[in-house]
Protein backbone atom coordinates (compact mmCIF):
# COMPACT_ATOMS: atom_id res chain seq x y z
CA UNK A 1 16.89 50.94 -38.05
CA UNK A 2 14.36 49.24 -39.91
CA UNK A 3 11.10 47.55 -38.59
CA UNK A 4 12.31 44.13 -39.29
CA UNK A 5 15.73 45.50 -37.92
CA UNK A 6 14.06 46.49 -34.37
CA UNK A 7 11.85 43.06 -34.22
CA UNK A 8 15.09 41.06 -34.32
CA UNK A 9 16.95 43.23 -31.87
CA UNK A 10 13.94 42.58 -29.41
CA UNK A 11 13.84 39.55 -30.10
CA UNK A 12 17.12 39.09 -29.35
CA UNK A 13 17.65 41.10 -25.77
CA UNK A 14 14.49 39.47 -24.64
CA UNK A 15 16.09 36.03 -25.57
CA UNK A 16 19.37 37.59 -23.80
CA UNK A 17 17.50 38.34 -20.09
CA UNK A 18 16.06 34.70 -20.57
CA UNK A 19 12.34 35.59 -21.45
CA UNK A 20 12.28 33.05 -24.19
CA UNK A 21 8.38 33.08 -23.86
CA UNK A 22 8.16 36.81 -24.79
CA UNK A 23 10.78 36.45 -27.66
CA UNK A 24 8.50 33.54 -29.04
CA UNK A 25 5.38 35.82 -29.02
CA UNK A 26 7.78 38.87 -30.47
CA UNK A 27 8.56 35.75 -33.24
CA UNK A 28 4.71 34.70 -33.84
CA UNK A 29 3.60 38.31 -33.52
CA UNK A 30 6.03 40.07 -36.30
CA UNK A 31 6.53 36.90 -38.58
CA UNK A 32 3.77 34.95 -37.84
CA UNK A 33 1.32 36.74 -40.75
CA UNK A 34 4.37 35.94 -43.72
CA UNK A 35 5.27 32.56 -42.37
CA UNK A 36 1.31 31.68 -42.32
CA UNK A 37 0.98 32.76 -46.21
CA UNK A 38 4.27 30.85 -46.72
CA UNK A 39 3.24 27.28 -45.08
CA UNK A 40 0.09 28.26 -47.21
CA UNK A 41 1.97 28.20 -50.42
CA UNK A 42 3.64 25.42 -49.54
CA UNK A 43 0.70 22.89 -48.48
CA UNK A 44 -1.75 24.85 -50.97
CA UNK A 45 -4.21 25.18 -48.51
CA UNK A 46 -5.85 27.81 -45.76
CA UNK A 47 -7.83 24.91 -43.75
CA UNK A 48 -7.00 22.65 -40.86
CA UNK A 49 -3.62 21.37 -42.80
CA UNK A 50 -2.38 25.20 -42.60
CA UNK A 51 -3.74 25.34 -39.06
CA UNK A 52 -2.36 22.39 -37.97
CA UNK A 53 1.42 23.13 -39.91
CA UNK A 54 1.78 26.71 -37.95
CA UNK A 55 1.00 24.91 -34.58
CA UNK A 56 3.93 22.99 -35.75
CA UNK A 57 6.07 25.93 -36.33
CA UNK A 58 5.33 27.84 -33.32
CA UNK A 59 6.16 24.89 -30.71
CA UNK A 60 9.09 24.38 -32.79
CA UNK A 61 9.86 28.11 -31.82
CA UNK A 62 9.43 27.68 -28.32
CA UNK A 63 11.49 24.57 -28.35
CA UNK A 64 13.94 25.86 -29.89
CA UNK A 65 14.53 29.42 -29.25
CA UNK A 66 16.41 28.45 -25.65
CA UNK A 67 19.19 27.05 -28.04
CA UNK A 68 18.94 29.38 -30.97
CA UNK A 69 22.63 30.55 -31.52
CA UNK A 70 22.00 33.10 -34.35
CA UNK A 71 24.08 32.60 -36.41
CA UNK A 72 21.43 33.89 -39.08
CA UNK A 73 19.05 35.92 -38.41
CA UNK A 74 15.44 35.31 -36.86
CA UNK A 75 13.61 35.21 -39.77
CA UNK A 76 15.67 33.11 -41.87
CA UNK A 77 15.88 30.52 -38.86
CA UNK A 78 11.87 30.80 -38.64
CA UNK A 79 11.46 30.09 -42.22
CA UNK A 80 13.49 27.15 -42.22
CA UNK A 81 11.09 26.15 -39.09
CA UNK A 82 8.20 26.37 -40.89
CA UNK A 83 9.91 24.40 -43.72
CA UNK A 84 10.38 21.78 -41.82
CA UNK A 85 7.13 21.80 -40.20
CA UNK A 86 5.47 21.52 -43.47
CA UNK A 87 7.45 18.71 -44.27
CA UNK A 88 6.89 17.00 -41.35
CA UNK A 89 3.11 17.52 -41.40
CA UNK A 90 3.18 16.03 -45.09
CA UNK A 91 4.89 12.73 -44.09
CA UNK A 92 2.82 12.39 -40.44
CA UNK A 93 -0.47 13.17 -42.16
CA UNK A 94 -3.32 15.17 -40.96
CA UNK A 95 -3.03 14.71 -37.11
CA UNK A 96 -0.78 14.34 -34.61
CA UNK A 97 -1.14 13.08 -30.98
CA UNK A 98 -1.02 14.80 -28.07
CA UNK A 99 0.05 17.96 -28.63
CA UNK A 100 2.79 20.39 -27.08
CA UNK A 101 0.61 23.55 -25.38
CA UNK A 102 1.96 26.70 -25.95
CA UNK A 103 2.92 28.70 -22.77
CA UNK A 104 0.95 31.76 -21.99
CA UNK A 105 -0.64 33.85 -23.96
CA UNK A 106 1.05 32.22 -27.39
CA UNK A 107 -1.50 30.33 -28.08
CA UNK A 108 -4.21 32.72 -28.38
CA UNK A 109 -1.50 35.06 -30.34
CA UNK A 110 -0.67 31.97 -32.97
CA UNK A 111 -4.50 31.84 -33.50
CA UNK A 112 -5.26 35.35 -33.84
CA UNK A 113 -2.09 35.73 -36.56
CA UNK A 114 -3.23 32.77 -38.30
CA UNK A 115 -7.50 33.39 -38.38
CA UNK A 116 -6.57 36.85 -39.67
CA UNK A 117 -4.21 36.16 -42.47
CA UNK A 118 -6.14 33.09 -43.49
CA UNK A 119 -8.95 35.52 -44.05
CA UNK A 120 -6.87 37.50 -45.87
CA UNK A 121 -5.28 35.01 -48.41
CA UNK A 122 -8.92 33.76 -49.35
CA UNK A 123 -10.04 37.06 -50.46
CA UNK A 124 -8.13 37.82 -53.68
CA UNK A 125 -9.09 36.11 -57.07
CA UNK A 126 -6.62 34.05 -58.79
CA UNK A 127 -4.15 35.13 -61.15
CA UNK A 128 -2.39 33.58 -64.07
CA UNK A 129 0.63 33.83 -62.42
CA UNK A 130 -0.81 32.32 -59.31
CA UNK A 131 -2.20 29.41 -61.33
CA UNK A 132 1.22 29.20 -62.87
CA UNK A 133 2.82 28.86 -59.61
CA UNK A 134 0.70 25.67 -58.96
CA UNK A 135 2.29 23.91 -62.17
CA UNK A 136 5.57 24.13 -60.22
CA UNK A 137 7.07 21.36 -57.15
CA UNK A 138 7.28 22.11 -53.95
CA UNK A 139 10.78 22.94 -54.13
CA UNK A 140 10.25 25.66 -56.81
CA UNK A 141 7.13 27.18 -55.29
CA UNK A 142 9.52 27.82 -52.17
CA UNK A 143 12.55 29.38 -53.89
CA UNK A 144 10.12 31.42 -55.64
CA UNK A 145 7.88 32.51 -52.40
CA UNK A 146 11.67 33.19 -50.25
CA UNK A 147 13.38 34.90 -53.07
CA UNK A 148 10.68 36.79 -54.55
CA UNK A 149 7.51 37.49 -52.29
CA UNK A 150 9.52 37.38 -49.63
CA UNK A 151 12.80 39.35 -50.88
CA UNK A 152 15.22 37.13 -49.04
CA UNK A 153 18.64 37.10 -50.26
CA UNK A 154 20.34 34.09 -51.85
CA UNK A 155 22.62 33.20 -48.61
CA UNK A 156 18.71 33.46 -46.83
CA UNK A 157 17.45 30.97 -49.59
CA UNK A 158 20.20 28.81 -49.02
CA UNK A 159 20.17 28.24 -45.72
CA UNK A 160 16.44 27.81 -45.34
CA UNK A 161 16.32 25.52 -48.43
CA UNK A 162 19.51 23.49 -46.99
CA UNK A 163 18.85 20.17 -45.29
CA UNK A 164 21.55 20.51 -42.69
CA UNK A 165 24.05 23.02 -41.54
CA UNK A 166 26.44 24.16 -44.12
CA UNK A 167 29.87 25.83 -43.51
CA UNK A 168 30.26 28.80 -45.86
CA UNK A 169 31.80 26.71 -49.10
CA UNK A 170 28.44 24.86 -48.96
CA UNK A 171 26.55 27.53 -48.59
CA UNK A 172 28.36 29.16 -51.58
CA UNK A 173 28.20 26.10 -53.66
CA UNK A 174 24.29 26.13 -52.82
CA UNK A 175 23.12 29.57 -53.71
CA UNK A 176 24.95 28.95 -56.82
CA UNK A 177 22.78 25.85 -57.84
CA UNK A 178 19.74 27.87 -56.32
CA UNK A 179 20.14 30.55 -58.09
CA UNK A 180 20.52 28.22 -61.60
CA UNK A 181 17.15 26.71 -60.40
CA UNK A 182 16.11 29.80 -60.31
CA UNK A 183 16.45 30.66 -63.97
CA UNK A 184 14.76 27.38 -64.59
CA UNK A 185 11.92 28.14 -62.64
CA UNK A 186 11.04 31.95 -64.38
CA UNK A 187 11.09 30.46 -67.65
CA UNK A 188 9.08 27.43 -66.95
CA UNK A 189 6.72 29.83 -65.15
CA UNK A 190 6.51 31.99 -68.63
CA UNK A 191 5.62 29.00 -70.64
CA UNK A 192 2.82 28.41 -68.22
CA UNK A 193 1.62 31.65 -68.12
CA UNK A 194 1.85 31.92 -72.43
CA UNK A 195 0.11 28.38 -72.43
CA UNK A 196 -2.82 29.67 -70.06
């Protein structure tokens, strides 16, 4: 078994004996590092926006693990999560009301994961490629960050990149168009990179 492999089988039996609280840790603990550099890709930013967007995603975790079915996999269901979250922060703005408190000890964990790969993503110089990546939509940048950076497969992409559930002739029909978007994407991306 893999490492990723093990996670989601924890993740899973502790969800299974009811401790939804120490499957959301498990969740913030072993994807909580990729899914903070992916909400920073997508809102282009390591401040208070990113900050704010994960706090989104990880009560979104907790609200919804009780009723998490999966049907995919863990990570694929948190990275549609934290899709949505960055939507949602980018049509409610910078702040929120009240906000939902994480139970126990998440909170301090969801800080901790996000402080130390924020400090982490603002330490490299920026690449061609990387200024490349900004010429491209929001849509783009996240095909490119799922199927790429993070290696997902195309029924992954699909599902995460889906607005609602799709049986499997939609999801078929999907990664097709993805994966022509795709090809659109790597050769836009080498005119930008031939231009800079």
């Amino acid at each position: 078994m893999t490492e990723r492999d093990t996670l989601e089988a924890d993740i899973r039996a502790r969800c299974d004996r009811g401790d939804h609280a120490g499957a959301s840790e498990a969740i913030v603990r072993g994807y909580g590092p990729e899914l903070v550099r992916f909400l920073a890709g997508l809102l282009r930013s390591t401040d208070d926006d990113l900050a704010e967007a994960f706090a989104m995603f990880c009560e979104d975790v907790v609200r919804g693990l009780p009723t998490f079915r999966f049907a995919s996999s863990v990570r694929t269901w948190s990275y549609t999560l934290a899709r949505h979250a960055a939507a949602r922060f980018r049509r409610t703005g910078r702040r929120r009301g009240k906000r939902f408190s994480l139970p126990g000890e998440l909170h301090d964990v969801a800080d901790s994961v996000r402080t130390a790969t924020v400090d982490y993503l603002r330490s490299p110089a920026r690449t061609k490629l990387a200024l490349a990546r900004e010429q491209l939509d929001d849509d783009e940048r996240t095909i490119l960050m799922l199927r790429v950076d993070r290696q997902l497969g195309w029924r992954e992409v699909a599902t995460i990149m889906a607005d609602e559930e799709l049986d499997a002739e939609g999801l078929r029909k999907r990664e097709q168009a993805l994966r022509k978007r795709f090809e659109t994407i790597k050769r836009r991306l080498r005119a930008h990179m031939d231009e800079a």
